[in-house]
N, C-alpha and C. Protein backbone atom coordinates (compact mmCIF):
# COMPACT_ATOMS: atom_id res chain seq x y z
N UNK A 1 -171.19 80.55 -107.99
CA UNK A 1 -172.54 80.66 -108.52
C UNK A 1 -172.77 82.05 -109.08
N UNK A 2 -173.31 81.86 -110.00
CA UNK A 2 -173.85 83.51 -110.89
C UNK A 2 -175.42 83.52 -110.62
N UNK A 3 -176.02 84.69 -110.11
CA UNK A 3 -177.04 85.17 -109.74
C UNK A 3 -177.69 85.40 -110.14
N UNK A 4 -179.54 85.44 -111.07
CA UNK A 4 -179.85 86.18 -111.78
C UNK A 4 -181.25 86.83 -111.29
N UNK A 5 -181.95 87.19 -112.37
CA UNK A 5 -183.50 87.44 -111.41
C UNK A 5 -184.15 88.34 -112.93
N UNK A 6 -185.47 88.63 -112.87
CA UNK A 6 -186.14 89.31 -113.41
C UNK A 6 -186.12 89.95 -112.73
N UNK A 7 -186.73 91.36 -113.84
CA UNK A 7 -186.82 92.74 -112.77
C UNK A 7 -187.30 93.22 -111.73
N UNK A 8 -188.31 92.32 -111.79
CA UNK A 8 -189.19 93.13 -110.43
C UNK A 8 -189.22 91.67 -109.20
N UNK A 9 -188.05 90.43 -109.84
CA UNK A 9 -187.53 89.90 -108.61
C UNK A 9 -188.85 88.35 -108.26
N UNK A 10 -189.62 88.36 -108.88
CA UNK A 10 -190.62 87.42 -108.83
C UNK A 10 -189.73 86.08 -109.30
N UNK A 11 -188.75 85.99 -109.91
CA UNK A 11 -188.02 84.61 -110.22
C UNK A 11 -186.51 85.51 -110.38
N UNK A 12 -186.50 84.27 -109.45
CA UNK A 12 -184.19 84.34 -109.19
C UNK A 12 -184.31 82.83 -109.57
N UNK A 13 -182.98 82.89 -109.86
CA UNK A 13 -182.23 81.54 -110.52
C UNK A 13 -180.57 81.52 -109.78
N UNK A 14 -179.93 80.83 -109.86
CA UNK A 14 -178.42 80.42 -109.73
C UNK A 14 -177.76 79.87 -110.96
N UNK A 15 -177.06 80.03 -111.42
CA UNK A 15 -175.92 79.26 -112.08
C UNK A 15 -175.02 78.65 -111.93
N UNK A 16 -174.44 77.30 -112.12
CA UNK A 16 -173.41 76.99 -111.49
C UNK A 16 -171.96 77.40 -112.70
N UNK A 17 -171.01 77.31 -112.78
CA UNK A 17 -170.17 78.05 -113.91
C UNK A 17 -169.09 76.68 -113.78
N UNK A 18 -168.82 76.60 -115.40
CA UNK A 18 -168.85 77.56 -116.15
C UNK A 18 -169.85 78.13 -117.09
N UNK A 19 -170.22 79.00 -117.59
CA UNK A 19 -171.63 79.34 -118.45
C UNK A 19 -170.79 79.59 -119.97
N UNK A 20 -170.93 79.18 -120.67
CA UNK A 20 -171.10 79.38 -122.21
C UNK A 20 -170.77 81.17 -122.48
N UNK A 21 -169.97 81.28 -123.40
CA UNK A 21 -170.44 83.13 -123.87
C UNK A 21 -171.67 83.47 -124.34
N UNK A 22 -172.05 84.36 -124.08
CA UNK A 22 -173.42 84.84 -124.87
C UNK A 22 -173.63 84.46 -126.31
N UNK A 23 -174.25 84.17 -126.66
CA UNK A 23 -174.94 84.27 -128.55
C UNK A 23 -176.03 85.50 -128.67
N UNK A 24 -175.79 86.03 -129.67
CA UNK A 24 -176.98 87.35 -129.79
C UNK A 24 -177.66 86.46 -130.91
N UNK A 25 -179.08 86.03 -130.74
CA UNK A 25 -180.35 85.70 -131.69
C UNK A 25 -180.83 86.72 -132.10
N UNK A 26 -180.86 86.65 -133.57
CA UNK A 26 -181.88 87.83 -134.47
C UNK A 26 -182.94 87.00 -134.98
N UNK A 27 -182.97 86.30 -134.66
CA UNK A 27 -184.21 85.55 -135.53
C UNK A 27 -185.63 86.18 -134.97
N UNK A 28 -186.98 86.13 -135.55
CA UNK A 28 -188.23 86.72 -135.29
C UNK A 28 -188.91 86.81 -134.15
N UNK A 29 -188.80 84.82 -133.86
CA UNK A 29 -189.35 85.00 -132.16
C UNK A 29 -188.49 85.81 -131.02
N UNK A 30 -186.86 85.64 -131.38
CA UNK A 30 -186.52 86.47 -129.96
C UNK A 30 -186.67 87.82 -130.04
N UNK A 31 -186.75 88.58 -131.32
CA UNK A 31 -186.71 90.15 -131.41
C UNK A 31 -188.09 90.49 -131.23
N UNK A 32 -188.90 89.60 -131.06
CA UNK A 32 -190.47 89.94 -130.82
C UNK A 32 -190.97 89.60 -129.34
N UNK A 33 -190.10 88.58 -128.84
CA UNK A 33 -190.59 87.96 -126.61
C UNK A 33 -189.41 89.47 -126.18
N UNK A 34 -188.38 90.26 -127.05
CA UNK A 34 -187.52 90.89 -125.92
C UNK A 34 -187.55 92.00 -126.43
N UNK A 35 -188.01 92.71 -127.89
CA UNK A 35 -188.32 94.09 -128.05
C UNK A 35 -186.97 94.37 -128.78
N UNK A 36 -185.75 93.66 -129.34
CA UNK A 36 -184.23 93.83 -129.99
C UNK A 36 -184.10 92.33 -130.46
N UNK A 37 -183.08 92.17 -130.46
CA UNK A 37 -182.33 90.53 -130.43
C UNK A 37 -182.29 89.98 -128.92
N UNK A 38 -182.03 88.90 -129.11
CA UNK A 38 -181.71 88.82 -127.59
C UNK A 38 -180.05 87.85 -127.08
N UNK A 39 -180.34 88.02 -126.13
CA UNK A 39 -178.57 87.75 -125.62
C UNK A 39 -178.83 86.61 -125.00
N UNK A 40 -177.84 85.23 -124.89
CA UNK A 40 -178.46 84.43 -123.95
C UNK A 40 -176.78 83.53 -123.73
N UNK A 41 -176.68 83.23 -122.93
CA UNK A 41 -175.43 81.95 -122.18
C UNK A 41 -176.42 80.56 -122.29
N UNK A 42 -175.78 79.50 -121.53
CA UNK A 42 -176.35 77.64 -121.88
C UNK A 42 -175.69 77.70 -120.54
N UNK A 43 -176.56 76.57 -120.15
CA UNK A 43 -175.94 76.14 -119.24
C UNK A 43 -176.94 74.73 -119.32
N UNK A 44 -175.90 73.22 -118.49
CA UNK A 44 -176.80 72.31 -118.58
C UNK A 44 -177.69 72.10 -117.93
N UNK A 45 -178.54 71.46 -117.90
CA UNK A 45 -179.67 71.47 -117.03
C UNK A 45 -179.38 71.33 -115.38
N UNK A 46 -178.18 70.45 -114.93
CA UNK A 46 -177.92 70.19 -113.52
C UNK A 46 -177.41 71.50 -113.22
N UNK A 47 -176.73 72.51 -113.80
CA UNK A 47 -176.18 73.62 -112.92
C UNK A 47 -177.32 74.82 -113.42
N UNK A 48 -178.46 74.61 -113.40
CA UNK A 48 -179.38 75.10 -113.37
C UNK A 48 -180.26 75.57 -112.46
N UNK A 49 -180.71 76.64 -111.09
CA UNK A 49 -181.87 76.20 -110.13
C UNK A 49 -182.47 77.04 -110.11
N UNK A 50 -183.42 76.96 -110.51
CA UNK A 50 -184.66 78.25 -109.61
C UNK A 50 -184.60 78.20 -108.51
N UNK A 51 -184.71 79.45 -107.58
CA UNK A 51 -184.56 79.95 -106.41
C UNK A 51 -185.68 80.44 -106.00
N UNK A 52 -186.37 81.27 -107.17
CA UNK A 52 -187.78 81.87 -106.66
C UNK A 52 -188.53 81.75 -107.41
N UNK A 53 -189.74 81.03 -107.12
CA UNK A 53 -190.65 81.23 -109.10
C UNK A 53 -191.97 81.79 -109.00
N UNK A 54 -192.17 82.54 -107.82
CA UNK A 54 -193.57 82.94 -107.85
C UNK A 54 -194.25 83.51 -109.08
N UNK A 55 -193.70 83.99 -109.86
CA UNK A 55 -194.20 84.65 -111.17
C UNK A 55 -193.84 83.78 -112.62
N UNK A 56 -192.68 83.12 -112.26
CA UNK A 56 -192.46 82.44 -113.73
C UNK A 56 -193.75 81.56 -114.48
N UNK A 57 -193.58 81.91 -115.83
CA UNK A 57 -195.02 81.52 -116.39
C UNK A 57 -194.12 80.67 -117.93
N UNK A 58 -194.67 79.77 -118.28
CA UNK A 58 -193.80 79.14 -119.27
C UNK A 58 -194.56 79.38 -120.84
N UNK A 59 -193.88 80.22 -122.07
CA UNK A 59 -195.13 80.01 -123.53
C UNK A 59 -194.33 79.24 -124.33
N UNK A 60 -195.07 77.90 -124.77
CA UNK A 60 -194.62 77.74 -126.09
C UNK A 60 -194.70 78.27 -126.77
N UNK A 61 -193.39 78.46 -127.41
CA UNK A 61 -193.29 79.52 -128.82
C UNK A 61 -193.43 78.86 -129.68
N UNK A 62 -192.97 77.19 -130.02
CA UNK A 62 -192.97 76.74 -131.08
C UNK A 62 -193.20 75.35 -130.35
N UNK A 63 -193.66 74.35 -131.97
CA UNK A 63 -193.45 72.78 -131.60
C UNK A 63 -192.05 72.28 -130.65
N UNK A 64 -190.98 73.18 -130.91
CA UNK A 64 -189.76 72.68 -130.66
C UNK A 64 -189.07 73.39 -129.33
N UNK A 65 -189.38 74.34 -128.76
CA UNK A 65 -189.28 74.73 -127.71
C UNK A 65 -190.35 75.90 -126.76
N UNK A 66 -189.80 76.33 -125.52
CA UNK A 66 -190.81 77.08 -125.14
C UNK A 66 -190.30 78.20 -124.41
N UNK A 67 -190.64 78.95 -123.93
CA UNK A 67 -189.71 80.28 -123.24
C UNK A 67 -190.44 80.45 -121.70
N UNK A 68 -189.41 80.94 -120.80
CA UNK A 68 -190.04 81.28 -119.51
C UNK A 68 -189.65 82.80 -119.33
N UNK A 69 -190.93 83.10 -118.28
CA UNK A 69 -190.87 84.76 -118.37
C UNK A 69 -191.52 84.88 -117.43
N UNK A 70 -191.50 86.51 -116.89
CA UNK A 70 -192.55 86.82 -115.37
C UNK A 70 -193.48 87.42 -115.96
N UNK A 71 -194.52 86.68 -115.25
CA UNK A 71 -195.60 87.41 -115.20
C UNK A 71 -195.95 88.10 -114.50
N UNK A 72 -195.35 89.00 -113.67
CA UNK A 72 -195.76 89.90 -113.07
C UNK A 72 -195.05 91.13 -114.31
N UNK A 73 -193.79 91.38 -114.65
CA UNK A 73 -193.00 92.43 -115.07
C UNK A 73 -192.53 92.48 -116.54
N UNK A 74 -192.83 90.83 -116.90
CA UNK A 74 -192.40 90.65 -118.59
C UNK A 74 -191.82 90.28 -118.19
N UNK A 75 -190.50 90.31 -118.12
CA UNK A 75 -189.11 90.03 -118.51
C UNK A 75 -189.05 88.25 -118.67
N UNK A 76 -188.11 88.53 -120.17
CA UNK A 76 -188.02 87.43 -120.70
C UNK A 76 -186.62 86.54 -120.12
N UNK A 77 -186.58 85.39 -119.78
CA UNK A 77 -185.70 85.09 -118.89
C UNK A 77 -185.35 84.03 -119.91
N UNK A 78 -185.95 82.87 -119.92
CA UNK A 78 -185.37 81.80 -120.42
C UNK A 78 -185.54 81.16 -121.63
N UNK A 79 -184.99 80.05 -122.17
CA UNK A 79 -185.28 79.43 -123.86
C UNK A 79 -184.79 78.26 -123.15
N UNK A 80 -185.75 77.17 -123.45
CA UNK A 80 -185.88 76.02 -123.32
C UNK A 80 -186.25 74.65 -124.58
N UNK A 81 -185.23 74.23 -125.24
CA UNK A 81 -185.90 73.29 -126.38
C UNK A 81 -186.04 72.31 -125.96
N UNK A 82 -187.53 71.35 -126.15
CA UNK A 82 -188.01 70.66 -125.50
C UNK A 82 -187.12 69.09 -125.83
N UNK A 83 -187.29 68.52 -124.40
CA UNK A 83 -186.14 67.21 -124.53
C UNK A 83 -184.25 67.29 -124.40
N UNK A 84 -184.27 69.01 -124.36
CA UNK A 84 -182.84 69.16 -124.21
C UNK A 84 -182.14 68.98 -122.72
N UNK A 85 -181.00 68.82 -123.18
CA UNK A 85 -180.36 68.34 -121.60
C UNK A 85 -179.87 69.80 -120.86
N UNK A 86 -179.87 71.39 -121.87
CA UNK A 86 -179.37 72.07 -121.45
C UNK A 86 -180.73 73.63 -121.40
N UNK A 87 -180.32 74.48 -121.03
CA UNK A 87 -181.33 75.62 -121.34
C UNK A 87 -180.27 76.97 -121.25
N UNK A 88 -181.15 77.74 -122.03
CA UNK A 88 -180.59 79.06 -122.58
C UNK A 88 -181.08 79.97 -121.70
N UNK A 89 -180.54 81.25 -121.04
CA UNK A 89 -180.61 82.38 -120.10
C UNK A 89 -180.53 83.43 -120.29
N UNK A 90 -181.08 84.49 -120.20
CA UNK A 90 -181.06 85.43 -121.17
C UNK A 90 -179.64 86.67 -120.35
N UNK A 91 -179.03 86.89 -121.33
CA UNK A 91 -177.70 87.74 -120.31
C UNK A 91 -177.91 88.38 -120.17
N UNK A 92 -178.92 89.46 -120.11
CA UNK A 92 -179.39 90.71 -119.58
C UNK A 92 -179.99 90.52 -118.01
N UNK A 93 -180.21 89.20 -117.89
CA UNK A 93 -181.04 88.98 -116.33
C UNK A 93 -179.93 88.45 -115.25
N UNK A 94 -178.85 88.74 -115.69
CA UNK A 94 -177.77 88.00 -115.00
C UNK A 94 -176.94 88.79 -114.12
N UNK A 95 -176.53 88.76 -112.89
CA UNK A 95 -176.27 89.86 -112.46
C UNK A 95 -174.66 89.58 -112.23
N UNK A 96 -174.25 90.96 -112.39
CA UNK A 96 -172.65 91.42 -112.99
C UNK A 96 -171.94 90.93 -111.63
N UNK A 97 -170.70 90.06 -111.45
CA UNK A 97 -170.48 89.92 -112.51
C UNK A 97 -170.24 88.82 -113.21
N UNK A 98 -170.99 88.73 -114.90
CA UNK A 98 -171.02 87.56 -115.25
C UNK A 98 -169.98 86.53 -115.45
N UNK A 99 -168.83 87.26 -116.11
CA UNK A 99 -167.75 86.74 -116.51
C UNK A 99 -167.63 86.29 -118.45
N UNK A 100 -168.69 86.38 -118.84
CA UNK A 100 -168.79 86.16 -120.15
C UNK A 100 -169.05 87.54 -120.89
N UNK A 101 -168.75 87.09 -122.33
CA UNK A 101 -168.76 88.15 -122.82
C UNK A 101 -169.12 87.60 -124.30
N UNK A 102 -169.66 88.64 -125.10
CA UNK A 102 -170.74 88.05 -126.47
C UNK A 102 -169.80 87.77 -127.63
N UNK A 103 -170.19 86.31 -128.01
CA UNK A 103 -169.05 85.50 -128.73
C UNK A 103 -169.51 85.30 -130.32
N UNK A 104 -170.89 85.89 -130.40
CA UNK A 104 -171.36 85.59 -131.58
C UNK A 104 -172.41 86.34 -132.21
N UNK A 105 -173.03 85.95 -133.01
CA UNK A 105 -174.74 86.23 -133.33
C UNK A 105 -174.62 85.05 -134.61
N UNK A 106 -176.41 84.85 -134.28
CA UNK A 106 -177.15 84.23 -135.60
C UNK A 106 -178.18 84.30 -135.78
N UNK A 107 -178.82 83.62 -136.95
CA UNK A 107 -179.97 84.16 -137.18
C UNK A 107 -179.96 85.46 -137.85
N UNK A 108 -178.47 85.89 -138.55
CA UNK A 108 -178.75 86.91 -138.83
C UNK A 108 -179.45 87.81 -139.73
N UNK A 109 -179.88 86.77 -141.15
CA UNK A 109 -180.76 86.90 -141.86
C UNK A 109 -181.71 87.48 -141.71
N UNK A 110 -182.60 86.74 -140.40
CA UNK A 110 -183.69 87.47 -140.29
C UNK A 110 -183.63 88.95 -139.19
N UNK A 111 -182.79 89.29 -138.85
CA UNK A 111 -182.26 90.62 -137.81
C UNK A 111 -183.29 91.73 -138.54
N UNK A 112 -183.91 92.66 -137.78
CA UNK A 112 -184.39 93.81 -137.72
C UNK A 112 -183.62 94.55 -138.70
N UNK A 113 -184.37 95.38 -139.40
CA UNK A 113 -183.87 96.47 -140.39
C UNK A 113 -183.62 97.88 -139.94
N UNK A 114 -184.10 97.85 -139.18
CA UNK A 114 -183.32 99.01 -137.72
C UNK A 114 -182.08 98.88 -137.76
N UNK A 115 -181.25 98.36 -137.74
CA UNK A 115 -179.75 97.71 -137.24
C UNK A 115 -178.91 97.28 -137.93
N UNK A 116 -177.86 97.28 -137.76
CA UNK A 116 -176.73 96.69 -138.46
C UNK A 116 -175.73 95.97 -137.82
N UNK A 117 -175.36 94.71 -137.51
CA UNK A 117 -174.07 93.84 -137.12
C UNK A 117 -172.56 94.72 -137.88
N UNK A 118 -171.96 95.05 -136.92
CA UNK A 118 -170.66 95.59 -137.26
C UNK A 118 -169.64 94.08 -137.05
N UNK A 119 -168.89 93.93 -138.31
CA UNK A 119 -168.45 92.69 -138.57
C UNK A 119 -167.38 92.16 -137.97
């Protein structure tokens, strides 16, 4: 099992593995819920568990999915598209060690003008 939690610990989760490599999203909504791009692994919904959720708070971002996050500390934890069998985790909340390592990016079109993808 891989471990995770928001920062200030109001929601832990488990993973069961194997987890997916990271994908880095540049697209608008994630560089705007995490303050950069954001990093995230899949996993299917059964090796999925919340452990603690006193703070988790759920926003739809869009018709098509919705994101979970604490409300006590921010931190953006999860991506959820609605009706899917699997959900997205954000790899920064995951505690080391993960075993994955970042296999991609997309969305890169819309990426911050701050930055540059080294190819």
């Amino acid at each position: 099992m891989i471990k995770g939690s928001c920062l200030c610990g109001g929601v832990t989760y488990e993973l069961e593995e194997p987890l997916r490599d990271a994908v880095a999203c540049h697209c608008t909504q994630c560089r705007k819920t995490s303050g950069h791009y954001w990093s995230a692994t899949n996993v299917a919904n059964e090796q999925f568990h919340i452990t603690k959720s006193e703070t988790l708070k759920w926003y739809r971002s869009s018709n098509q999915a919705r994101r979970g996050y604490c409300d006590a500390c921010g931190s953006s934890l999860f991506w959820k598209r609605q009706g899917a069998d699997n959900i997205s985790i954000g790899a920064g909340t995951l505690d080391a060690p993960t075993g994955i390592t970042m296999s991609g990016h997309i969305y890169i079109d819309d990426k911050g003008d701050y930055y540059e993808i080294e190819g």
